[in-house]
PDB file of N, CA and C in Angstrom:
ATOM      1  N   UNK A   1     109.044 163.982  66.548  1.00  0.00           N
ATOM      2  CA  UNK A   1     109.052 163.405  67.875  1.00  0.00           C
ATOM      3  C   UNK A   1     108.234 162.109  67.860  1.00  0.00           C
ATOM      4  N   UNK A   2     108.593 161.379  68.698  1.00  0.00           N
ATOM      5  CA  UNK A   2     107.998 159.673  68.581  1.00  0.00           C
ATOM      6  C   UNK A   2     106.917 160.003  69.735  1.00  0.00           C
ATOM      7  N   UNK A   3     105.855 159.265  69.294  1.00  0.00           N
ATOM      8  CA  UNK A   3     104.644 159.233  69.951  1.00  0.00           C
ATOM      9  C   UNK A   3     104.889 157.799  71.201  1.00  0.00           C
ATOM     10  N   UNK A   4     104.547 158.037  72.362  1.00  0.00           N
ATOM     11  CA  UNK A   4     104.276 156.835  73.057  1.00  0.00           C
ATOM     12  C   UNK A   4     104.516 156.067  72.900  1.00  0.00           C
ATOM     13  N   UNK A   5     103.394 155.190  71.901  1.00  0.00           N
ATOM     14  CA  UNK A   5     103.118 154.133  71.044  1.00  0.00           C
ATOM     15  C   UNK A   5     104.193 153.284  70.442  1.00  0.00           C
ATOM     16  N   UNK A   6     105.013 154.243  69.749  1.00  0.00           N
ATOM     17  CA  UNK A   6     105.687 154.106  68.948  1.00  0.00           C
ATOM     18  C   UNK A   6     107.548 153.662  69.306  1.00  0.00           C
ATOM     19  N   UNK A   7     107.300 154.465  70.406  1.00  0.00           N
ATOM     20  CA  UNK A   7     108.343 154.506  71.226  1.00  0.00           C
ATOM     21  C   UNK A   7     108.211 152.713  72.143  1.00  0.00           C
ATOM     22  N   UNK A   8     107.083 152.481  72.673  1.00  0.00           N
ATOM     23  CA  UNK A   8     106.851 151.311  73.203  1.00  0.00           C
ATOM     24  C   UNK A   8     106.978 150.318  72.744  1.00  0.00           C
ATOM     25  N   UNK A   9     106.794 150.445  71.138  1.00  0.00           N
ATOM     26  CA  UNK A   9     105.903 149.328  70.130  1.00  0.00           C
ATOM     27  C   UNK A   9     107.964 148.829  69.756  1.00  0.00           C
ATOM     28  N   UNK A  10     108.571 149.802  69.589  1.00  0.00           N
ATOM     29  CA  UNK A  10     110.046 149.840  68.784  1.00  0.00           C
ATOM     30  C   UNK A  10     111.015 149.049  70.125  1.00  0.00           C
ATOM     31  N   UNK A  11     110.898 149.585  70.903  1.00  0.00           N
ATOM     32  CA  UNK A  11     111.494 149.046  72.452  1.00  0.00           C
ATOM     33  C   UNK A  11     111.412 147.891  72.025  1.00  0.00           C
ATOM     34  N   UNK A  12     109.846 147.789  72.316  1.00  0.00           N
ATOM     35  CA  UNK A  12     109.470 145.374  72.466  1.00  0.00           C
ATOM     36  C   UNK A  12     109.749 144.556  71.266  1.00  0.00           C
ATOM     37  N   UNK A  13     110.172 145.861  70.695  1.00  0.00           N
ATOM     38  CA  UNK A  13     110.456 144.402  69.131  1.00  0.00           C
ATOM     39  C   UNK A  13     111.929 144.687  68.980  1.00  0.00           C
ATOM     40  N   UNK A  14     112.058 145.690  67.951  1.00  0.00           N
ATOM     41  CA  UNK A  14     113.333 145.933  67.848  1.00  0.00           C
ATOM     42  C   UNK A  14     114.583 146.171  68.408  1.00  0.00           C
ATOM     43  N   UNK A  15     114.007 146.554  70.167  1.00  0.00           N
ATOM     44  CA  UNK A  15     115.119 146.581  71.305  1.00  0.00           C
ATOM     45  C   UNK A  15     114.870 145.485  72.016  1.00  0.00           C
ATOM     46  N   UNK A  16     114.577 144.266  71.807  1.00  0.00           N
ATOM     47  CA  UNK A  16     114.469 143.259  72.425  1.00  0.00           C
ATOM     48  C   UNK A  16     114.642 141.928  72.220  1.00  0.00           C
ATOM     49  N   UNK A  17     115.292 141.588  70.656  1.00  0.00           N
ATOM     50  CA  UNK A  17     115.371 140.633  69.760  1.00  0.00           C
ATOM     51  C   UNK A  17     115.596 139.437  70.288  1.00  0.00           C
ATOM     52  N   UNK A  18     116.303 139.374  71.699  1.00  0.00           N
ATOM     53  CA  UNK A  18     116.812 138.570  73.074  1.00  0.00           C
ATOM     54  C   UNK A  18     115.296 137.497  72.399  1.00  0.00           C
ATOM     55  N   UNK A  19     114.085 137.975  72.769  1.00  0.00           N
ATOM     56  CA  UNK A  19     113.226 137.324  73.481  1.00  0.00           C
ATOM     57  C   UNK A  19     112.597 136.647  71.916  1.00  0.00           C
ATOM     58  N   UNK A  20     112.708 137.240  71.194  1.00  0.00           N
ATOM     59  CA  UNK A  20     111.912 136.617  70.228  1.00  0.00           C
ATOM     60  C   UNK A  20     112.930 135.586  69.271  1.00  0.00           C
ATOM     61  N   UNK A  21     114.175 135.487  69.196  1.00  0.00           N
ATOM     62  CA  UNK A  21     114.769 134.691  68.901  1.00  0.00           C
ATOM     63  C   UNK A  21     115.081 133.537  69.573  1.00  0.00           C
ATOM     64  N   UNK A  22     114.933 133.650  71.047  1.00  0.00           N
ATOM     65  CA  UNK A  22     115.026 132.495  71.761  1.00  0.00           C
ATOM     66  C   UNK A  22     113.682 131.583  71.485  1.00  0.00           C
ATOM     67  N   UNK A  23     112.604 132.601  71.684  1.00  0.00           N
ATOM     68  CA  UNK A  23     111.410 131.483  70.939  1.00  0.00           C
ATOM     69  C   UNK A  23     111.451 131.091  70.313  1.00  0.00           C
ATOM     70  N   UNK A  24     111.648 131.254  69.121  1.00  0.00           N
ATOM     71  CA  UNK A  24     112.171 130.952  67.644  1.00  0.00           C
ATOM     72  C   UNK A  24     112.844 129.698  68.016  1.00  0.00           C
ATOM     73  N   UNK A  25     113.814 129.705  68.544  1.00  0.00           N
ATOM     74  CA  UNK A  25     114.931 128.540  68.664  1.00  0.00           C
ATOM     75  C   UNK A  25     114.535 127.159  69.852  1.00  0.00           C
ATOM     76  N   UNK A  26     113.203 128.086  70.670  1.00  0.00           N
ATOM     77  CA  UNK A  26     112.540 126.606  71.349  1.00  0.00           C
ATOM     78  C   UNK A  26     112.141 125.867  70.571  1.00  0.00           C
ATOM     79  N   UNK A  27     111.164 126.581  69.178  1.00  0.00           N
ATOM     80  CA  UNK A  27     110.619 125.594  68.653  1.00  0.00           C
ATOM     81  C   UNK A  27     110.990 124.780  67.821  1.00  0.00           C
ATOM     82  N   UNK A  28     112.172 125.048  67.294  1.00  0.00           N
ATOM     83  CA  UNK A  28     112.609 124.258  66.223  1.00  0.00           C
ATOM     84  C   UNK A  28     114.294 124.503  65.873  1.00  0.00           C
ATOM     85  N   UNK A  29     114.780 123.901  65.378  1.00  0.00           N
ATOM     86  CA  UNK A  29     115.937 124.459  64.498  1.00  0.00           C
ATOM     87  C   UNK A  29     115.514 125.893  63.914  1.00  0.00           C
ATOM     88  N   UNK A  30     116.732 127.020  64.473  1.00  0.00           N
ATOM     89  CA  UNK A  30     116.981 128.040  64.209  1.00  0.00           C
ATOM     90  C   UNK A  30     117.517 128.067  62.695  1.00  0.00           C
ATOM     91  N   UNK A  31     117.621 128.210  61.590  1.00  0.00           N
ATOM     92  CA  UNK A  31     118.327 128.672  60.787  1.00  0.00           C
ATOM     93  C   UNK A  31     118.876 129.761  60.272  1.00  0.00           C
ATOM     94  N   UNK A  32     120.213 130.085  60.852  1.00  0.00           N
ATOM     95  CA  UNK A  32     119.980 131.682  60.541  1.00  0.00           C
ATOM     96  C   UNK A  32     119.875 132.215  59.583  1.00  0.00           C
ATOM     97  N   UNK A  33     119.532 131.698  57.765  1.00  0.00           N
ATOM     98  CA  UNK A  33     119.466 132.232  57.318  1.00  0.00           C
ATOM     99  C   UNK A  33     117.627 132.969  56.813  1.00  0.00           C
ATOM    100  N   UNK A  34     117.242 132.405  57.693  1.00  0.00           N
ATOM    101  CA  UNK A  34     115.716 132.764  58.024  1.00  0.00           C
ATOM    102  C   UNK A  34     115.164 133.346  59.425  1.00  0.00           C
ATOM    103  N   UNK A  35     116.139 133.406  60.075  1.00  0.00           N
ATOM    104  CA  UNK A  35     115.821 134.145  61.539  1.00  0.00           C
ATOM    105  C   UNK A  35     114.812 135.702  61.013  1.00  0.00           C
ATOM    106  N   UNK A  36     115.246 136.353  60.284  1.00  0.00           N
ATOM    107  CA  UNK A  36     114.561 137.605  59.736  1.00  0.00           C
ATOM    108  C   UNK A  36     112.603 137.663  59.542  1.00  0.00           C
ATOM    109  N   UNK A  37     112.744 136.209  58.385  1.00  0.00           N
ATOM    110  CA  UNK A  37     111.596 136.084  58.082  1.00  0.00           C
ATOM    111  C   UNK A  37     110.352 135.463  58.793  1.00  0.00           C
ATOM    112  N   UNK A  38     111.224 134.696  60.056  1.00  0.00           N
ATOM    113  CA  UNK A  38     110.836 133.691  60.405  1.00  0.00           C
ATOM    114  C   UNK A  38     110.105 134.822  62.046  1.00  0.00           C
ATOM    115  N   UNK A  39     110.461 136.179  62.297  1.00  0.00           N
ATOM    116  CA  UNK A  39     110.372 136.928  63.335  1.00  0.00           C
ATOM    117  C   UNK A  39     109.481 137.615  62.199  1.00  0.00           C
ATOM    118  N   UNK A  40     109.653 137.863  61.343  1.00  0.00           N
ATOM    119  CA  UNK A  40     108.206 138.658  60.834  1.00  0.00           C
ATOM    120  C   UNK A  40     106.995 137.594  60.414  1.00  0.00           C
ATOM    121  N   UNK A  41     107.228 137.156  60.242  1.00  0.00           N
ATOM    122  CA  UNK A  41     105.385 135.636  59.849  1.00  0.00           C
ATOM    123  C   UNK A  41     105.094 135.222  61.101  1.00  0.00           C
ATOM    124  N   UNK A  42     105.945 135.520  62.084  1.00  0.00           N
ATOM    125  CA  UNK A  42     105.445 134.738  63.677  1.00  0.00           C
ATOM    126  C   UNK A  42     104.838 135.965  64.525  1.00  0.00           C
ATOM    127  N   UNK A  43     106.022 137.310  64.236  1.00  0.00           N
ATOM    128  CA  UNK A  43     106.024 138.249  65.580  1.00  0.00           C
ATOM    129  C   UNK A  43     105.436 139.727  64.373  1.00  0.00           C
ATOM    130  N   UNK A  44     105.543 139.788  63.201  1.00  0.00           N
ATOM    131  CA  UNK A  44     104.867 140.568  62.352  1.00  0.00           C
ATOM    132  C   UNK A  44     105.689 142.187  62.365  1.00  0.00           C
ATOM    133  N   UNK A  45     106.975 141.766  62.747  1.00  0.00           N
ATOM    134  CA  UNK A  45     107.517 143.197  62.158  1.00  0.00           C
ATOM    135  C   UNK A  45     109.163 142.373  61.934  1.00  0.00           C
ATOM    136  N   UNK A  46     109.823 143.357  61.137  1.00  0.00           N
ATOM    137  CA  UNK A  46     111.035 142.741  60.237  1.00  0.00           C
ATOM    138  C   UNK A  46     111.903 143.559  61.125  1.00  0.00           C
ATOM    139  N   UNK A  47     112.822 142.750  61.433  1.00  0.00           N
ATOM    140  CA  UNK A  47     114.252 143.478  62.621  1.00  0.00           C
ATOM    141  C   UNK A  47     115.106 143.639  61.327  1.00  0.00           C
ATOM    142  N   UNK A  48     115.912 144.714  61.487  1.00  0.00           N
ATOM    143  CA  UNK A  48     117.186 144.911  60.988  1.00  0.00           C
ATOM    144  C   UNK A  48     118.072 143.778  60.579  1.00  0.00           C
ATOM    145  N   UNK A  49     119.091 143.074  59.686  1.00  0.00           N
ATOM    146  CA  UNK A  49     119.769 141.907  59.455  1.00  0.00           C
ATOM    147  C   UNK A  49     120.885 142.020  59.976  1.00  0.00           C
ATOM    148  N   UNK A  50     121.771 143.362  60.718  1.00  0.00           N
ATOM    149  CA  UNK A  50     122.955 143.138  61.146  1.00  0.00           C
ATOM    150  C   UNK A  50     122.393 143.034  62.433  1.00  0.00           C
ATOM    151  N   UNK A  51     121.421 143.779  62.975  1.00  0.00           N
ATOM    152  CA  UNK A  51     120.996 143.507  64.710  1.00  0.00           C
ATOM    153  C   UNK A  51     120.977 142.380  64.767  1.00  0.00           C
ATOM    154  N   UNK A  52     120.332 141.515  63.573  1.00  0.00           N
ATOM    155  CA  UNK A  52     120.274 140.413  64.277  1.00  0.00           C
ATOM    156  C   UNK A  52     121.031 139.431  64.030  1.00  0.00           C
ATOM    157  N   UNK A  53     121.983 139.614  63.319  1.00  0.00           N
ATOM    158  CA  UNK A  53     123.236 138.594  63.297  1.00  0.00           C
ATOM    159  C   UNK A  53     123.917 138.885  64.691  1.00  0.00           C
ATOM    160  N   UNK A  54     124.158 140.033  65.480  1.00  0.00           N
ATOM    161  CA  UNK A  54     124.929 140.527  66.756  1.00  0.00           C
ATOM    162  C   UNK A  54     124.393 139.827  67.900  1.00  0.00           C
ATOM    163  N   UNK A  55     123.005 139.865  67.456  1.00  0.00           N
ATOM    164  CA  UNK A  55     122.269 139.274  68.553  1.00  0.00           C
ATOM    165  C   UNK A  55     122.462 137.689  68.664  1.00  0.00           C
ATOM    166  N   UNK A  56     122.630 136.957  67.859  1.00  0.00           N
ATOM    167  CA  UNK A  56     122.270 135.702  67.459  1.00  0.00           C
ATOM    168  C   UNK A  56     124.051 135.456  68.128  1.00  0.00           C
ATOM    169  N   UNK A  57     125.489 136.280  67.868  1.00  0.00           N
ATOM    170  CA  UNK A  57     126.506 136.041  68.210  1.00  0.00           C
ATOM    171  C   UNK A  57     127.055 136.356  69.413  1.00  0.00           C
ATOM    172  N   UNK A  58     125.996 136.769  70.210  1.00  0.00           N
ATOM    173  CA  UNK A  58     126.210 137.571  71.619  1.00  0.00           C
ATOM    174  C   UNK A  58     125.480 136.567  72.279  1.00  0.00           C
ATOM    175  N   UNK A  59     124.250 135.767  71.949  1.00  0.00           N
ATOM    176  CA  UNK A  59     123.355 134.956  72.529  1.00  0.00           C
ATOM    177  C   UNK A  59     124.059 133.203  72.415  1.00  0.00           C
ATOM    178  N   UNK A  60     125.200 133.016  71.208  1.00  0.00           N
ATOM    179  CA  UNK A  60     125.752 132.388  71.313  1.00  0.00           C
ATOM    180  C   UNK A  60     126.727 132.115  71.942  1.00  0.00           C
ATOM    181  N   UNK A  61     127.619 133.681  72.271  1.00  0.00           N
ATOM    182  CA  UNK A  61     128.965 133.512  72.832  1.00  0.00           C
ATOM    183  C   UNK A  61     128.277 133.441  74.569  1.00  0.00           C
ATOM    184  N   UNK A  62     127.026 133.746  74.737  1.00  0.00           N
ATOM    185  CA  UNK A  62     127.139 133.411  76.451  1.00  0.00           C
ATOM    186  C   UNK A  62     126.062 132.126  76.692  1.00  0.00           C
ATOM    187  N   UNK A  63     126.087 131.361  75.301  1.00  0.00           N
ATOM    188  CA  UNK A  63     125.890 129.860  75.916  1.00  0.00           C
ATOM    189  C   UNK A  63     123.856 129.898  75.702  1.00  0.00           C
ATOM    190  N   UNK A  64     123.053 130.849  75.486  1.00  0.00           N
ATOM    191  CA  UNK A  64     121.831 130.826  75.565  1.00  0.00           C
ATOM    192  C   UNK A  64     121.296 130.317  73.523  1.00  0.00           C
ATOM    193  N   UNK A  65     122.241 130.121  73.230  1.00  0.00           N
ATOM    194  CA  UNK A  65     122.187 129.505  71.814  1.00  0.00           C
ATOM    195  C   UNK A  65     123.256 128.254  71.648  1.00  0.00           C
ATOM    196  N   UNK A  66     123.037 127.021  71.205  1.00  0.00           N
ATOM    197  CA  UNK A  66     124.316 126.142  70.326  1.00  0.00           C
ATOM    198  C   UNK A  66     123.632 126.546  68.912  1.00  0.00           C
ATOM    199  N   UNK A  67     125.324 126.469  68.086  1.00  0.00           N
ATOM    200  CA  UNK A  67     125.141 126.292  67.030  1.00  0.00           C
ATOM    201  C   UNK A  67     125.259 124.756  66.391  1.00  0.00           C
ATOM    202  N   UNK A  68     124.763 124.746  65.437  1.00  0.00           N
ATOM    203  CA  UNK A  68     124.604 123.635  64.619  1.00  0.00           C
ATOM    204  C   UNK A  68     124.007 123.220  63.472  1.00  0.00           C
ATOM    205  N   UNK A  69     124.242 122.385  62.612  1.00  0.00           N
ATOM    206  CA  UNK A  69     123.983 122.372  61.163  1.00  0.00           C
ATOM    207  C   UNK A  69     122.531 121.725  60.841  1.00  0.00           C
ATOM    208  N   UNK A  70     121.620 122.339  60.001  1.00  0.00           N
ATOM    209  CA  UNK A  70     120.110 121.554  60.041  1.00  0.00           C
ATOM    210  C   UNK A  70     120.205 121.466  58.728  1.00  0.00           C
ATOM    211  N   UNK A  71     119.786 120.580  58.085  1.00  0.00           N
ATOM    212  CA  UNK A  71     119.443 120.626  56.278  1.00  0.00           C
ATOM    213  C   UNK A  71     120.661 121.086  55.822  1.00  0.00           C
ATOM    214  N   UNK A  72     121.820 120.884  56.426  1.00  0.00           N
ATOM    215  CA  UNK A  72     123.580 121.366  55.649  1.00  0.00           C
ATOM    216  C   UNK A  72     123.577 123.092  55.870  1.00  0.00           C
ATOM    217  N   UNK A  73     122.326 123.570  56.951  1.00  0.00           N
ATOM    218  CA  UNK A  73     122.841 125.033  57.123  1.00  0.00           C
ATOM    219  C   UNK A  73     122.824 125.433  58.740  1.00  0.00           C
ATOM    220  N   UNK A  74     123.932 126.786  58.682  1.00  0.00           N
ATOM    221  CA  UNK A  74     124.109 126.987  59.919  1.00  0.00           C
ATOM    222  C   UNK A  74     122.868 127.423  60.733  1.00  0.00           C
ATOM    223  N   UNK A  75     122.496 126.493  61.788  1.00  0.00           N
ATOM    224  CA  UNK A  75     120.958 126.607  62.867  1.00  0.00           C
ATOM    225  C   UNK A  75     121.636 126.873  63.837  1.00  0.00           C
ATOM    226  N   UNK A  76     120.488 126.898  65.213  1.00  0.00           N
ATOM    227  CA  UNK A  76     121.025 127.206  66.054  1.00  0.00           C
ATOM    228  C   UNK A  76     119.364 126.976  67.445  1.00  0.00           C
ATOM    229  N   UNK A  77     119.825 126.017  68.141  1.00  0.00           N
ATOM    230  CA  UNK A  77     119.204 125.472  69.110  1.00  0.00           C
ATOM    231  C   UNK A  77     119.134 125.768  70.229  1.00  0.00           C
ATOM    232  N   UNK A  78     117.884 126.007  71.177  1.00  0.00           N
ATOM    233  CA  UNK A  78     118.119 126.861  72.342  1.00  0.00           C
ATOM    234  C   UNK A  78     118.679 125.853  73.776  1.00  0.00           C
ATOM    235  N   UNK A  79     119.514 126.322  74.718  1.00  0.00           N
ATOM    236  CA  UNK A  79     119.959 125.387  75.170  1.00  0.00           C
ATOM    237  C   UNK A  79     119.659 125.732  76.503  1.00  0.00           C
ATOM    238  N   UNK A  80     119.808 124.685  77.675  1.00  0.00           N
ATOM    239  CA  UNK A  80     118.872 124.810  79.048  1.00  0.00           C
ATOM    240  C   UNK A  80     119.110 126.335  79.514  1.00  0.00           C
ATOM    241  N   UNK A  81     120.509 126.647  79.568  1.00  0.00           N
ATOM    242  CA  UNK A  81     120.566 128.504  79.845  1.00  0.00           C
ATOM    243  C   UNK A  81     119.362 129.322  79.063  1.00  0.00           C
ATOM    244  N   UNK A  82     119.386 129.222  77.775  1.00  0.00           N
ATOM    245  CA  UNK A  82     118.159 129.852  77.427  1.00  0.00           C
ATOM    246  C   UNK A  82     116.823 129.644  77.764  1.00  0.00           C
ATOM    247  N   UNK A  83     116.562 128.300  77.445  1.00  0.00           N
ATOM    248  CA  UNK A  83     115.451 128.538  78.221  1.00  0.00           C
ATOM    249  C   UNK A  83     114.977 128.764  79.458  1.00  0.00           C
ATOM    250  N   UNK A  84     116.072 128.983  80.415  1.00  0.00           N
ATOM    251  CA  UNK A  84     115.291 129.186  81.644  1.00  0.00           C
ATOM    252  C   UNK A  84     115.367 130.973  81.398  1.00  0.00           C
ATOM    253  N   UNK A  85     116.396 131.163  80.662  1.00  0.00           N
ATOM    254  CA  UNK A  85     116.496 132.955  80.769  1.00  0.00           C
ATOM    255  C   UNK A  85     115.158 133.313  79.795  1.00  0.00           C
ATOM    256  N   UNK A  86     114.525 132.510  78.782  1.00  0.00           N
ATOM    257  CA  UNK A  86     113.367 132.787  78.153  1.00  0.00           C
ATOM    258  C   UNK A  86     111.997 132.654  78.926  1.00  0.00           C
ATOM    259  N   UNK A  87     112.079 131.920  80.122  1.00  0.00           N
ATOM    260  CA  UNK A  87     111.285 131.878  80.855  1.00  0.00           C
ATOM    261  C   UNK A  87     110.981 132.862  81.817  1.00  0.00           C
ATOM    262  N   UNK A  88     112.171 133.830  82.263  1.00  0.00           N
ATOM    263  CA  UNK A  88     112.359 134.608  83.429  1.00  0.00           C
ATOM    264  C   UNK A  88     111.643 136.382  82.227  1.00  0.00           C
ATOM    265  N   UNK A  89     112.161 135.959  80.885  1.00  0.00           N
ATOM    266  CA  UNK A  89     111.603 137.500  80.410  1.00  0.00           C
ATOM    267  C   UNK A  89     109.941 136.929  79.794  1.00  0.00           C
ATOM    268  N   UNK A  90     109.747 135.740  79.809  1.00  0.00           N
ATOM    269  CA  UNK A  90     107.975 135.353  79.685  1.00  0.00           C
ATOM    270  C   UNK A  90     107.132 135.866  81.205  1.00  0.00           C
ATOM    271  N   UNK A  91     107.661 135.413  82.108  1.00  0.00           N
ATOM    272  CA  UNK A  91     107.675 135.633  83.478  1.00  0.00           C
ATOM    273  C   UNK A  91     107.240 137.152  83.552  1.00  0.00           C
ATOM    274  N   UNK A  92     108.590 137.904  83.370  1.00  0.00           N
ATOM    275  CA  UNK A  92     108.253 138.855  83.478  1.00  0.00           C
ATOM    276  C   UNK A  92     107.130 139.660  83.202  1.00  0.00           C
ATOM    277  N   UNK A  93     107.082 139.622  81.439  1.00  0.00           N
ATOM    278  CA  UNK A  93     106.041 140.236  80.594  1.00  0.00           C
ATOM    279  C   UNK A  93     105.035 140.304  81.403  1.00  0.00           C
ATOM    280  N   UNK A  94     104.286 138.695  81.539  1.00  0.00           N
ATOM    281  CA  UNK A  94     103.086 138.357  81.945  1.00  0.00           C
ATOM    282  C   UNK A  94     102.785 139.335  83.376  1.00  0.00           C
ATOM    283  N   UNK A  95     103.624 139.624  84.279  1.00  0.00           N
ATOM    284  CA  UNK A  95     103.447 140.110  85.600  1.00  0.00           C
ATOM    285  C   UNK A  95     103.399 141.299  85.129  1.00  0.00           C
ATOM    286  N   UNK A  96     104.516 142.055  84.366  1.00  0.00           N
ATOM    287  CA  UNK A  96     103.652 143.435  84.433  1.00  0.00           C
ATOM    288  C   UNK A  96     103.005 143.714  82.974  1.00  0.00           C
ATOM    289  N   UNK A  97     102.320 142.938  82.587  1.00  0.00           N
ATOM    290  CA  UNK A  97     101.100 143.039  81.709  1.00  0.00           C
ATOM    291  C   UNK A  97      99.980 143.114  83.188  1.00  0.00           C
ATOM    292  N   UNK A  98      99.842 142.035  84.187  1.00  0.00           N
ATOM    293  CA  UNK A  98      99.275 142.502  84.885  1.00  0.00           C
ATOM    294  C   UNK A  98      99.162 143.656  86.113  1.00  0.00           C
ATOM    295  N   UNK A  99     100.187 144.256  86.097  1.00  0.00           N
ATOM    296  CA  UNK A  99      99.974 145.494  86.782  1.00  0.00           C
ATOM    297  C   UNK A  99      99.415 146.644  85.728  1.00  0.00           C
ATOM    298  N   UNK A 100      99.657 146.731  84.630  1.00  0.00           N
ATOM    299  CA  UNK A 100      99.406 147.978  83.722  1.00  0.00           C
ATOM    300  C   UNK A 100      97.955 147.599  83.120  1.00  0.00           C
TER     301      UNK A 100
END
């Protein structure tokens, strides 16, 4: 049985890839062939590689990603839809970080 913790800790990372890839993609050229590594040296745990190809093609097909080529590889740049939708789940966090 999953402890609390554990259950909480798996939710915000691994059920949530939405939020940490869009950061990723404010700051710079996305590359997807480093999206993996680039969420564990920043956010310190390693997502799955097919979650996050789904994610990266679901976040593209509704416009909160462009794709595009950086250094001759496929990147991917966050575009005004995303960031305001990256703003509304920063938003969020922060408010109920302060209720709890």
């Amino acid at each position: 049985m999953m402890e609390p913790f554990q259950r909480f800790k798996n939710t915000i990372t691994n059920g949530n890839l939405w939020i940490y890839i869009l950061a990723l993609a404010k700051e710079n050229h996305l590359q997807k062939s480093k999206v993996e590594s680039l969420i564990f040296e920043k956010f310190g745990f390693l997502p799955n590689k097919i979650t996050v190809q789904i994610v990266l093609k679901k976040l593209e097909n509704q416009e909160y990603l462009k794709k595009e080529k950086y250094h001759g590889e496929k990147s991917f740049r966050i575009t005004k839809k995303g960031e305001e939708e990256l703003k509304k789940m920063k938003d969020f966090s922060q408010d109920l970080l302060k209720k709890i």
